[in-house]
N, C-alpha and C. Protein backbone atom coordinates (compact mmCIF):
# COMPACT_ATOMS: atom_id res chain seq x y z
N UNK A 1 6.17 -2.68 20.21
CA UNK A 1 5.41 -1.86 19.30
C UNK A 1 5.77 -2.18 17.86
N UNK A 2 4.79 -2.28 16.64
CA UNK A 2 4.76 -2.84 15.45
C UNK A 2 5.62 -1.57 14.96
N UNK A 3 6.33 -1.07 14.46
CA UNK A 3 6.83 -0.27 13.46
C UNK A 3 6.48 0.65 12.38
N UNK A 4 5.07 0.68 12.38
CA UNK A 4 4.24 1.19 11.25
C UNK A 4 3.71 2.13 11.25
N UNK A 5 3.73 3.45 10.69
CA UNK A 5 3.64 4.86 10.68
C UNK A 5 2.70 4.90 9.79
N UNK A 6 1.74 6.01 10.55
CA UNK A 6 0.40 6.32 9.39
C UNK A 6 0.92 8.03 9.25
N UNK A 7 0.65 8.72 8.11
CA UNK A 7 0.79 10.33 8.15
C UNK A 7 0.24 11.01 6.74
N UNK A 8 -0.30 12.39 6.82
CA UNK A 8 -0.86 12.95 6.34
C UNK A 8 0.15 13.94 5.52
N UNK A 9 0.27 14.00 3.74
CA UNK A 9 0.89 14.84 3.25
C UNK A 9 0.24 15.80 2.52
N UNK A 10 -0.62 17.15 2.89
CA UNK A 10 -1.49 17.78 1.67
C UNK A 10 -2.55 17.42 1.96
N UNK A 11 -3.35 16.53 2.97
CA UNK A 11 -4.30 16.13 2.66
C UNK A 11 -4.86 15.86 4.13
N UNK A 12 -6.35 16.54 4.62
CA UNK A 12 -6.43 15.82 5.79
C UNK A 12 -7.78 14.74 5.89
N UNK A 13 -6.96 13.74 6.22
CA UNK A 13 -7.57 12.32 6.33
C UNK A 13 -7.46 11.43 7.39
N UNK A 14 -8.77 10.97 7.48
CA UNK A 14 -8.71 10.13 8.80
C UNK A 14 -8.74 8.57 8.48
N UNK A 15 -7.38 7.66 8.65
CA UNK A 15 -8.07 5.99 8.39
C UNK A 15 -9.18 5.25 8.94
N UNK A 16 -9.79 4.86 8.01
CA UNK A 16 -11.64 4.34 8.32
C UNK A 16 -10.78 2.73 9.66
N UNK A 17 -10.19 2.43 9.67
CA UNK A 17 -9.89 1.44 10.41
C UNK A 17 -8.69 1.82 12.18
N UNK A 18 -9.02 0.67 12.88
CA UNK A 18 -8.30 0.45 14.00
C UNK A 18 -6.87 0.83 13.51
N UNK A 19 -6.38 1.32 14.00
CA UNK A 19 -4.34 1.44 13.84
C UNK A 19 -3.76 0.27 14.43
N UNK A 20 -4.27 -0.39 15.71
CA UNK A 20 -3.42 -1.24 16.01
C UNK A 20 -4.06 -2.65 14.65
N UNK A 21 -5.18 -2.73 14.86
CA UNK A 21 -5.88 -3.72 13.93
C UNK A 21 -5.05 -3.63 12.57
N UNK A 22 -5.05 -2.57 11.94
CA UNK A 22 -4.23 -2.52 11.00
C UNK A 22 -2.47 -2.82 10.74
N UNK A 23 -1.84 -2.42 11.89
CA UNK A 23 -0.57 -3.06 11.98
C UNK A 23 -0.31 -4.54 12.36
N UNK A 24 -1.24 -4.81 12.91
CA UNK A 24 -1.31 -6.58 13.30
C UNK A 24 -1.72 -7.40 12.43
N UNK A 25 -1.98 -6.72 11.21
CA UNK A 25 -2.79 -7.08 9.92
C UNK A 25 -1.62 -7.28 8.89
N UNK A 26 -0.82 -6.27 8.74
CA UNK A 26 -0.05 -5.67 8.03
C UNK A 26 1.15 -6.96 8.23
N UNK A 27 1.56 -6.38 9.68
CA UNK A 27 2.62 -7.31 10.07
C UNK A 27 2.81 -8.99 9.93
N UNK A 28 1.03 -9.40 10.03
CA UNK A 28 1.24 -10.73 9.96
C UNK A 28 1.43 -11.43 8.77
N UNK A 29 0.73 -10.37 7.54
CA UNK A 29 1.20 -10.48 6.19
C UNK A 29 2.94 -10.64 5.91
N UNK A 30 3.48 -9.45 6.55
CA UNK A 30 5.22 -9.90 6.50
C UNK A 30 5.19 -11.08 6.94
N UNK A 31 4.92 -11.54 8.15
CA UNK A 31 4.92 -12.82 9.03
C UNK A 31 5.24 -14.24 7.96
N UNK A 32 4.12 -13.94 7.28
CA UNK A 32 3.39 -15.26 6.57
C UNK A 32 4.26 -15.51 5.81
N UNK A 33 5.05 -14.95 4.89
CA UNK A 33 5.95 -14.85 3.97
C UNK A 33 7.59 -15.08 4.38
N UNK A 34 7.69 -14.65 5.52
CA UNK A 34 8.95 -15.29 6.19
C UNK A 34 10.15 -14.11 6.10
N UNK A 35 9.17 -13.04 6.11
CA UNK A 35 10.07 -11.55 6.21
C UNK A 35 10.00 -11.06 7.56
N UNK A 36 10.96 -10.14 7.74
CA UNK A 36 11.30 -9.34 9.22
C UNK A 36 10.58 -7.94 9.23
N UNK A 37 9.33 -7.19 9.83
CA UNK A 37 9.40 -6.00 9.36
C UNK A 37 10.67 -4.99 10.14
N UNK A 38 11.26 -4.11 9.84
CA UNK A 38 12.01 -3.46 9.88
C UNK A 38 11.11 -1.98 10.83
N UNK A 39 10.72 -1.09 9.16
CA UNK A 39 10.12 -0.34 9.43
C UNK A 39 9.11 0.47 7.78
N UNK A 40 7.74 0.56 8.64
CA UNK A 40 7.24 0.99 7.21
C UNK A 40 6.28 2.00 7.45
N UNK A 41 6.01 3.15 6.68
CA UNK A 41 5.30 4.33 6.66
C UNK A 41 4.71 4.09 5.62
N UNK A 42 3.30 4.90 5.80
CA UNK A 42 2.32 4.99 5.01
C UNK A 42 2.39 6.88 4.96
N UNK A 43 1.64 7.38 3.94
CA UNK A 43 1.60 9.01 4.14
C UNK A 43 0.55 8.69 2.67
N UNK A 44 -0.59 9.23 3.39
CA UNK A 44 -1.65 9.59 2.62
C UNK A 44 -1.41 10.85 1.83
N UNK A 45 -2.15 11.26 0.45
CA UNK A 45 -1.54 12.01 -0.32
C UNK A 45 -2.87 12.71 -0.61
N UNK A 46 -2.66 13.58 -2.21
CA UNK A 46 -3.57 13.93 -2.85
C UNK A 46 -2.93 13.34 -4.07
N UNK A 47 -3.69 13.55 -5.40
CA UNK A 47 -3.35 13.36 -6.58
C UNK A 47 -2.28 14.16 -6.77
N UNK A 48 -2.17 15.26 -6.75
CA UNK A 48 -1.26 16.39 -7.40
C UNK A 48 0.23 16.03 -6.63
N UNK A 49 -0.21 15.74 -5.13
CA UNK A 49 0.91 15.33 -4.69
C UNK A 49 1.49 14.31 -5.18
N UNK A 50 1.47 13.37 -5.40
CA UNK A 50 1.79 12.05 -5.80
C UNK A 50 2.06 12.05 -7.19
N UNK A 51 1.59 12.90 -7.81
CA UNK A 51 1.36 12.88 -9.46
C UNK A 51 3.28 13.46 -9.64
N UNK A 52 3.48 14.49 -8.51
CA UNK A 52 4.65 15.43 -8.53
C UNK A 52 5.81 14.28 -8.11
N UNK A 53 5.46 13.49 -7.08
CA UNK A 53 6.62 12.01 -6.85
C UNK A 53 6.87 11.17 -7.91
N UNK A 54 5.95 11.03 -8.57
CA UNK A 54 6.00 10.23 -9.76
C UNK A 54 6.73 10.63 -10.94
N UNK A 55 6.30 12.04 -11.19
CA UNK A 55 7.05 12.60 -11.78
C UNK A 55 8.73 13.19 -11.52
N UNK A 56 9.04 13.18 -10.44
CA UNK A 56 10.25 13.73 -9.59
C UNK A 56 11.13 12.37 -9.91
N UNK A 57 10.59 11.17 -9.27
CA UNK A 57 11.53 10.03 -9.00
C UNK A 57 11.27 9.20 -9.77
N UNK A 58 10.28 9.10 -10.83
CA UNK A 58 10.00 8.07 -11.67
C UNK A 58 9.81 8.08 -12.84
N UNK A 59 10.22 9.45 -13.18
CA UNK A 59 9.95 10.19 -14.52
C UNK A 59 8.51 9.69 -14.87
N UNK A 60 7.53 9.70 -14.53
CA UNK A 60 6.28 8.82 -15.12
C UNK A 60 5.13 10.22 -14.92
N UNK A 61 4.41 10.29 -16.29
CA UNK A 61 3.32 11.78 -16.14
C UNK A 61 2.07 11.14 -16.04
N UNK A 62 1.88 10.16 -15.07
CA UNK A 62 0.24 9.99 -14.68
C UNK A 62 0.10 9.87 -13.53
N UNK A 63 -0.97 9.57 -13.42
CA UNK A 63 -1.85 9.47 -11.68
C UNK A 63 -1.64 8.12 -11.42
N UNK A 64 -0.98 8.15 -10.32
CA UNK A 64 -1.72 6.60 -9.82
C UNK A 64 -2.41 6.47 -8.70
N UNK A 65 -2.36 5.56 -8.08
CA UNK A 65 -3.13 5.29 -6.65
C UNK A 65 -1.87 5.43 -5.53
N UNK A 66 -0.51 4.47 -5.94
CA UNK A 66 0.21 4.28 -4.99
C UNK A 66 1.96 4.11 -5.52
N UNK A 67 2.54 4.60 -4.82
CA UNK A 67 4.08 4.40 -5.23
C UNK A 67 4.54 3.62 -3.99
N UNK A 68 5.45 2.92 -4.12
CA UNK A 68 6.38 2.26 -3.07
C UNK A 68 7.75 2.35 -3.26
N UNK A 69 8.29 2.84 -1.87
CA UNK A 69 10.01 3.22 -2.26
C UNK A 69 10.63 2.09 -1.06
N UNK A 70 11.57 0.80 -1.66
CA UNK A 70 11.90 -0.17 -0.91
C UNK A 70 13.18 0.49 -0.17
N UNK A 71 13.61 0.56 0.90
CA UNK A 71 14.49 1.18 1.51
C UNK A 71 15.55 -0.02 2.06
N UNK A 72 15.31 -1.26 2.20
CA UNK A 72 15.82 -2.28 2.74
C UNK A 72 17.18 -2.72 1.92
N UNK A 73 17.89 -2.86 3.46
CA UNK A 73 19.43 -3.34 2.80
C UNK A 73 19.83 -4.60 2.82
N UNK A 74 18.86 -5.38 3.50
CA UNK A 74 18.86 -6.88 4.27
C UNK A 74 17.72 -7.60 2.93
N UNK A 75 18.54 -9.05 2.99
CA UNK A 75 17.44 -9.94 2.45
C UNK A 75 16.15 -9.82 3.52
N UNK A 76 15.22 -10.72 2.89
CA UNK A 76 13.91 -10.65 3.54
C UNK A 76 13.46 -9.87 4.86
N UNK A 77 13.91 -8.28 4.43
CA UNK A 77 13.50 -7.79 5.62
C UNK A 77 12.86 -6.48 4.64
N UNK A 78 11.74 -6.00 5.43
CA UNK A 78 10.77 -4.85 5.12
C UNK A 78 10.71 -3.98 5.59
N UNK A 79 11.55 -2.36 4.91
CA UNK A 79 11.86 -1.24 4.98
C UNK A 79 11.56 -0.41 4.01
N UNK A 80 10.19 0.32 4.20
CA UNK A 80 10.12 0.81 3.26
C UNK A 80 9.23 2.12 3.52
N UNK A 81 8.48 2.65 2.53
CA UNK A 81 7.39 3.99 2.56
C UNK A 81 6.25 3.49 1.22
N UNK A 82 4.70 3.59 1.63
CA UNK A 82 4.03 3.66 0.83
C UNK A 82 3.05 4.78 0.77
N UNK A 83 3.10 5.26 -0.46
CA UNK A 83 2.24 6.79 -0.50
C UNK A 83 1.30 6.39 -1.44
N UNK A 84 -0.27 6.86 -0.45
CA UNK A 84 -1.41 6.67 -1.15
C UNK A 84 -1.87 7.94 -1.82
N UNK A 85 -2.71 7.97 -3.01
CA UNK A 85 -3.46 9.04 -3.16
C UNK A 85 -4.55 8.75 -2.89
N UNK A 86 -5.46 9.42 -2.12
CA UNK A 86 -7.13 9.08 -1.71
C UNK A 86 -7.88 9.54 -2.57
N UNK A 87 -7.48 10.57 -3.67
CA UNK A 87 -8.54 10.85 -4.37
C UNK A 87 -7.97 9.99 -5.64
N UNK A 88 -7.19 9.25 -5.57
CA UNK A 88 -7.56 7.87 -6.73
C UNK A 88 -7.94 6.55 -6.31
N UNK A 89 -7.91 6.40 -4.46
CA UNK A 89 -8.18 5.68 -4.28
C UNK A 89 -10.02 5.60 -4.13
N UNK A 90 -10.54 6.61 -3.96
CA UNK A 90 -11.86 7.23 -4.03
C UNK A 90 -12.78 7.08 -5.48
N UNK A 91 -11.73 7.25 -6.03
CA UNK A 91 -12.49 7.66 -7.93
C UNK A 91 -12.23 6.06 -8.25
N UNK A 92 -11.11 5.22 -7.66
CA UNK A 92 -11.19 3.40 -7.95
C UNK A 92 -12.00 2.71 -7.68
N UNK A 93 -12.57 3.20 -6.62
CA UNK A 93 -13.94 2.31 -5.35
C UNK A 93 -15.24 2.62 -6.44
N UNK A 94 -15.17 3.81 -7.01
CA UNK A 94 -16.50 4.33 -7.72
C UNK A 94 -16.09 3.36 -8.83
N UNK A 95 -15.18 3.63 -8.99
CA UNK A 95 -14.70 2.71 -10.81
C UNK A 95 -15.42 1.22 -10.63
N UNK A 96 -14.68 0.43 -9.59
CA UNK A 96 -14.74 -0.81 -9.60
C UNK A 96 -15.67 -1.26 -8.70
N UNK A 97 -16.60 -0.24 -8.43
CA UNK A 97 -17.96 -0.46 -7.50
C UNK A 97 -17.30 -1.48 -6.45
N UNK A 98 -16.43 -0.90 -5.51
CA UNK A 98 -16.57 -0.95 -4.13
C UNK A 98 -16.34 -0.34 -2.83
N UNK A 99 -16.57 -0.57 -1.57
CA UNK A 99 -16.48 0.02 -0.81
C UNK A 99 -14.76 0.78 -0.65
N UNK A 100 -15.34 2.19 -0.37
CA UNK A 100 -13.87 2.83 -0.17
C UNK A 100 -12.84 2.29 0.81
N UNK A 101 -13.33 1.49 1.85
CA UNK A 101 -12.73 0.91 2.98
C UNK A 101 -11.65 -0.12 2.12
N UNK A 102 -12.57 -0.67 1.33
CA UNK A 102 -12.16 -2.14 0.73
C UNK A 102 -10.98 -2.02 0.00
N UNK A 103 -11.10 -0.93 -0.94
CA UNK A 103 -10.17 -0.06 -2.01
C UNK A 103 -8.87 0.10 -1.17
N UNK A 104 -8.81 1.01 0.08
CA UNK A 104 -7.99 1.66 0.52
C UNK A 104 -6.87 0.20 0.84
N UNK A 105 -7.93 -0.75 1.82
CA UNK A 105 -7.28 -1.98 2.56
C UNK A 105 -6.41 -2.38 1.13
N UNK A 106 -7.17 -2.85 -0.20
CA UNK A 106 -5.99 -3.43 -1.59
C UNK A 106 -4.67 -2.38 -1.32
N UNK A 107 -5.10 -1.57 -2.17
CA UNK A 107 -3.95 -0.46 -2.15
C UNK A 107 -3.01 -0.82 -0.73
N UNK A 108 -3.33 -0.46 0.08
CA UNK A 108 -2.00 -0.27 1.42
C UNK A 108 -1.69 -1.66 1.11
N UNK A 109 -2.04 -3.21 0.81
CA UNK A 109 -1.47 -4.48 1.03
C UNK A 109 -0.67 -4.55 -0.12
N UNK A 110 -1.50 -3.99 -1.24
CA UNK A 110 -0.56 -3.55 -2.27
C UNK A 110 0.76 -3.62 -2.34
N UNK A 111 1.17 -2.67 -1.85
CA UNK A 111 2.36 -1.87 -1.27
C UNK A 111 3.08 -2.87 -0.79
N UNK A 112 2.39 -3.29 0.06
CA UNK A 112 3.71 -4.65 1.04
C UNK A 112 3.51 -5.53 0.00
N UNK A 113 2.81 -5.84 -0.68
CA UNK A 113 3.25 -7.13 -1.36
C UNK A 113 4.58 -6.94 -2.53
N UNK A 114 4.35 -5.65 -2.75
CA UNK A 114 5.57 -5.22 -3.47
C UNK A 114 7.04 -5.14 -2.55
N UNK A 115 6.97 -5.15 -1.51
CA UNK A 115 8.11 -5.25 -0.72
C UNK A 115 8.25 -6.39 -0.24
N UNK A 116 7.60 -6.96 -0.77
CA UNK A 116 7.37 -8.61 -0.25
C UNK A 116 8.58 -9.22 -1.48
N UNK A 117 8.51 -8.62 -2.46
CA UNK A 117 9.40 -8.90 -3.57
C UNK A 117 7.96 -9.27 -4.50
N UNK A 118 6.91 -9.28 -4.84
CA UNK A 118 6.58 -9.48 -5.73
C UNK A 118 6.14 -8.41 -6.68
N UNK A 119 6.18 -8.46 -8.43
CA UNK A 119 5.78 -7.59 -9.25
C UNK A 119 4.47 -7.86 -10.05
N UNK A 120 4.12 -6.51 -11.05
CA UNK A 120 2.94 -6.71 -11.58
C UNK A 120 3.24 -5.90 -12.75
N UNK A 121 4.08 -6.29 -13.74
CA UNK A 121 4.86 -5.67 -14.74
C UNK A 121 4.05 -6.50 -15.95
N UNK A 122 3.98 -7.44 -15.77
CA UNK A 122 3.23 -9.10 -16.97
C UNK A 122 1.67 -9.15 -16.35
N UNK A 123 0.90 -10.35 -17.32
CA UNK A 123 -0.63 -10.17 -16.90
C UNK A 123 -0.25 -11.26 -15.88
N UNK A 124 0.78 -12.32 -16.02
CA UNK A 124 0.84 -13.46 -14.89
C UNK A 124 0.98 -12.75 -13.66
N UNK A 125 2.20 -11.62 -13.53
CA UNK A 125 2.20 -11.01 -12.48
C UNK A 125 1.18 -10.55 -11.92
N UNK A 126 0.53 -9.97 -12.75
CA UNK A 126 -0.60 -9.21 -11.86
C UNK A 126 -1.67 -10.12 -11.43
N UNK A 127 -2.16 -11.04 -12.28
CA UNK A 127 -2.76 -12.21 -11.89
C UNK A 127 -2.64 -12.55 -10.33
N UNK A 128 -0.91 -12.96 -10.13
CA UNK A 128 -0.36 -13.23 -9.26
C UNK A 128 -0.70 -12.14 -7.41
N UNK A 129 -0.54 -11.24 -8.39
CA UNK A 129 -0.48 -10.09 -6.95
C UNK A 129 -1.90 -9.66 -6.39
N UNK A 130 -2.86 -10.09 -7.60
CA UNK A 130 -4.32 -9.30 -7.35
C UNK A 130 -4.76 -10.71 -6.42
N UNK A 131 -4.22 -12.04 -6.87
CA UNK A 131 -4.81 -13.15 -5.86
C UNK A 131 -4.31 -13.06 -4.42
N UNK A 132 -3.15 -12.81 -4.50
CA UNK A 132 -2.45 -12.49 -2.90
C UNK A 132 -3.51 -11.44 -2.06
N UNK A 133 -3.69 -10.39 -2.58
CA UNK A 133 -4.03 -8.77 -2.81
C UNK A 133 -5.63 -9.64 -1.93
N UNK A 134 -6.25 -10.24 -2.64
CA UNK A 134 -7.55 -10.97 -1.73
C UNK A 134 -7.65 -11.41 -0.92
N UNK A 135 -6.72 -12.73 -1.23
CA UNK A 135 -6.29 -13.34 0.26
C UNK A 135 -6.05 -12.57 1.46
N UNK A 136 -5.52 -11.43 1.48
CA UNK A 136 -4.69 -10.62 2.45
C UNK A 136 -5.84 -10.13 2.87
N UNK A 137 -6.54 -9.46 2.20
CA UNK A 137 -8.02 -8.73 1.96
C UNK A 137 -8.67 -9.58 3.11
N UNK A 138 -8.80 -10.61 2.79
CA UNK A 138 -10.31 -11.55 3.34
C UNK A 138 -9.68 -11.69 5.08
N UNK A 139 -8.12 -11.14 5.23
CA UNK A 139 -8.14 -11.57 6.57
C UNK A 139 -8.28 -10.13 7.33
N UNK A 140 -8.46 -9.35 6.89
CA UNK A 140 -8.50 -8.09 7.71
C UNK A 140 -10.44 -7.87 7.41
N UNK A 141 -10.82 -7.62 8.86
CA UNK A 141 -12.15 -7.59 9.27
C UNK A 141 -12.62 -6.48 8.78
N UNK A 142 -12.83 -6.09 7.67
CA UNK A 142 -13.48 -4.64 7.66
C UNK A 142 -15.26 -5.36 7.30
């Protein structure tokens, strides 16, 4: 069994996709990169919720879409938690005219690519992460 926890905080939501499809998705992304997954949770949010994590552990007073907390004590191994907000991932899909499915899939790969070790602090970085962020994209069937 893949390791990968889906859960609801504040918010009730159903993922538009397969669970196993999605962890076999997820996982092969660790795969590709030459990481171990460990263990990783997802917990869908609201804004307010997330707005309050951000603010709690990151001193930071805005909204985002997604936080990632790396938990891993091992080189190349993936232990971690990613918390979505759906109502920014909802108001992004409208922003950037696309499907909410599509939105949600960035965001959650998001997340692992950040536990993948990569950042998006510089425009190269992000450059960097939004091309991965596709690639990853184009292999999951939605």
């Amino acid at each position: 069994m893949i390791p990968i926890y889906f859960q609801n905080s504040a918010i009730d939501f159903d993922l538009p996709f397969e669970k196993a499809q999605l962890k076999d998705w997820i996982n092969g992304v660790i795969l590709e990169e030459d990481y171990t997954l460990e263990e990783l949770s997802y917990v869908f949010t609201t804004d307010e919720s997330l707005l309050e994590i951000n603010q709690s552990y990151l001193n930071h007073d805005t909204f985002t879409d997604i936080i990632t907390f790396d938990y891993s004590e091992k080189d190349r191994v993936v232990n971690g938690e990613i918390i979505i907000s759906i109502d920014r991932v909802k108001e992004n899909a409208l922003k950037y005219e696309v499907e909410f499915d599509h939105e949600l899939a960035r965001v959650m790969i998001h997340g692992v690519i950040h536990l993948l070790g990569y950042d998006d602090k510089t425009p190269n970085q992000k450059a960097i992460m939004r091309k991965k962020e596709n690639t990853c994209i184009s292999l999951l069937k939605i």
